[in-house]
Protein backbone atom coordinates (compact mmCIF):
# COMPACT_ATOMS: atom_id res chain seq x y z
CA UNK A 1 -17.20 12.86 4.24
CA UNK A 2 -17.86 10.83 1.11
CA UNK A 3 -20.39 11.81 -1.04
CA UNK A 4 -23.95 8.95 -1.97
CA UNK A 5 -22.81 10.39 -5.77
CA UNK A 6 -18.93 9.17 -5.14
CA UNK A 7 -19.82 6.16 -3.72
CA UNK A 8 -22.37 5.03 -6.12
CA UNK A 9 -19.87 6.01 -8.75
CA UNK A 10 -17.00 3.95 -7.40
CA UNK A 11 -19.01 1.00 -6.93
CA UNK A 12 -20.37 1.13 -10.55
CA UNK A 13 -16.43 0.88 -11.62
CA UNK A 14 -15.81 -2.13 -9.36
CA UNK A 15 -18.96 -3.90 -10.65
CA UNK A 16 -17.56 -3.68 -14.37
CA UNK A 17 -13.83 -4.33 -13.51
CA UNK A 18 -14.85 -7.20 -12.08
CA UNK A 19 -17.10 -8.13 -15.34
CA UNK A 20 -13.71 -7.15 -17.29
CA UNK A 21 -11.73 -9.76 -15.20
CA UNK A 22 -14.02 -12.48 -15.81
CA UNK A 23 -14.17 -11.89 -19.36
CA UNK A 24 -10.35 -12.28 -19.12
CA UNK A 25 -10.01 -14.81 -16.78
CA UNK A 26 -12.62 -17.10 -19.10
CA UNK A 27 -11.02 -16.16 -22.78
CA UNK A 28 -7.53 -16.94 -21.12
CA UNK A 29 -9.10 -20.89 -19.39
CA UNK A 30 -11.28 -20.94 -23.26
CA UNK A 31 -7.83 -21.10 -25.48
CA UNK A 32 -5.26 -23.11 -23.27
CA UNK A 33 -7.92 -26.17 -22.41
CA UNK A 34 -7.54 -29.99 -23.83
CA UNK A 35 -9.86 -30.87 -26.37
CA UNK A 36 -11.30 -32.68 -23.41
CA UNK A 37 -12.31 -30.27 -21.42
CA UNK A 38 -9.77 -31.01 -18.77
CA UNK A 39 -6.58 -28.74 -17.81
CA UNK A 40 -3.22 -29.70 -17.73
CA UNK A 41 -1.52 -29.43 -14.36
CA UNK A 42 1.47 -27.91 -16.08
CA UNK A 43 -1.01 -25.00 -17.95
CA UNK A 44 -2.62 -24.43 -14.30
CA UNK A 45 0.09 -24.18 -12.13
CA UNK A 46 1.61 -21.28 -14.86
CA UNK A 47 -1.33 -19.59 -14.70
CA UNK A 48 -1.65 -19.46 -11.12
CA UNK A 49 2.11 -18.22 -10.93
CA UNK A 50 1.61 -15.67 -13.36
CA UNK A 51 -1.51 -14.35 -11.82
CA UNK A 52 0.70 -13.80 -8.56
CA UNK A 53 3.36 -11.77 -10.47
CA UNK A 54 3.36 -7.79 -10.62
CA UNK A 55 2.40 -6.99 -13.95
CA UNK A 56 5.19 -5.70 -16.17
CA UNK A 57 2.96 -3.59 -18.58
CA UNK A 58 -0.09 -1.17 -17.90
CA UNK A 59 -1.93 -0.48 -20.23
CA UNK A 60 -3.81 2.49 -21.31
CA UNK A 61 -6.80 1.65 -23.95
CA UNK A 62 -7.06 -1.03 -26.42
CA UNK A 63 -4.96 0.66 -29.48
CA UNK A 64 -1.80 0.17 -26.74
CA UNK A 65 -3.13 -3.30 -26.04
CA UNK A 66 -3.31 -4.27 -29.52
CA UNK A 67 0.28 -2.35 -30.56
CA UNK A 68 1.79 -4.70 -28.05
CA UNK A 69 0.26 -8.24 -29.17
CA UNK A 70 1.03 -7.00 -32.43
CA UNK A 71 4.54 -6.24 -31.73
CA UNK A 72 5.10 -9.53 -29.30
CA UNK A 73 3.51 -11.61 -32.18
CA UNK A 74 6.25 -10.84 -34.76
């Protein structure tokens, strides 16, 4: 049986992953948009496709986030 502790604990992580994914989901939509507020089709329909796809790195903590922007931005 599942502890209250566990459970209360588990839901706390889901409540701020989900935070986290907005605050992706909104800086990604925030840099890509027309000056005109409106979305290209083109820009949407690769962002749909590449929310679909497995993703090819995991990453551990921001310093391995920021190596690999770093690296990918050279």
């Amino acid at each position: 049986m599942v502890s209250n502790a566990l459970i209360e604990k588990l839901n706390k992580e889901i409540r701020v992953l989900r935070r986290d994914i907005t605050q992706i989901k909104e800086a990604l939509v925030d840099v890509k948009g027309d000056a005109e507020g409106q979305y290209r089709s083109a820009f949407i329909a690769k962002v749909l496709k590449r929310v679909r796809e497995k993703s090819r790195y995991r990453y551990r903590g921001s310093e391995s986030f920021l190596k690999h922007v770093r690296a990918s931005a050279k």
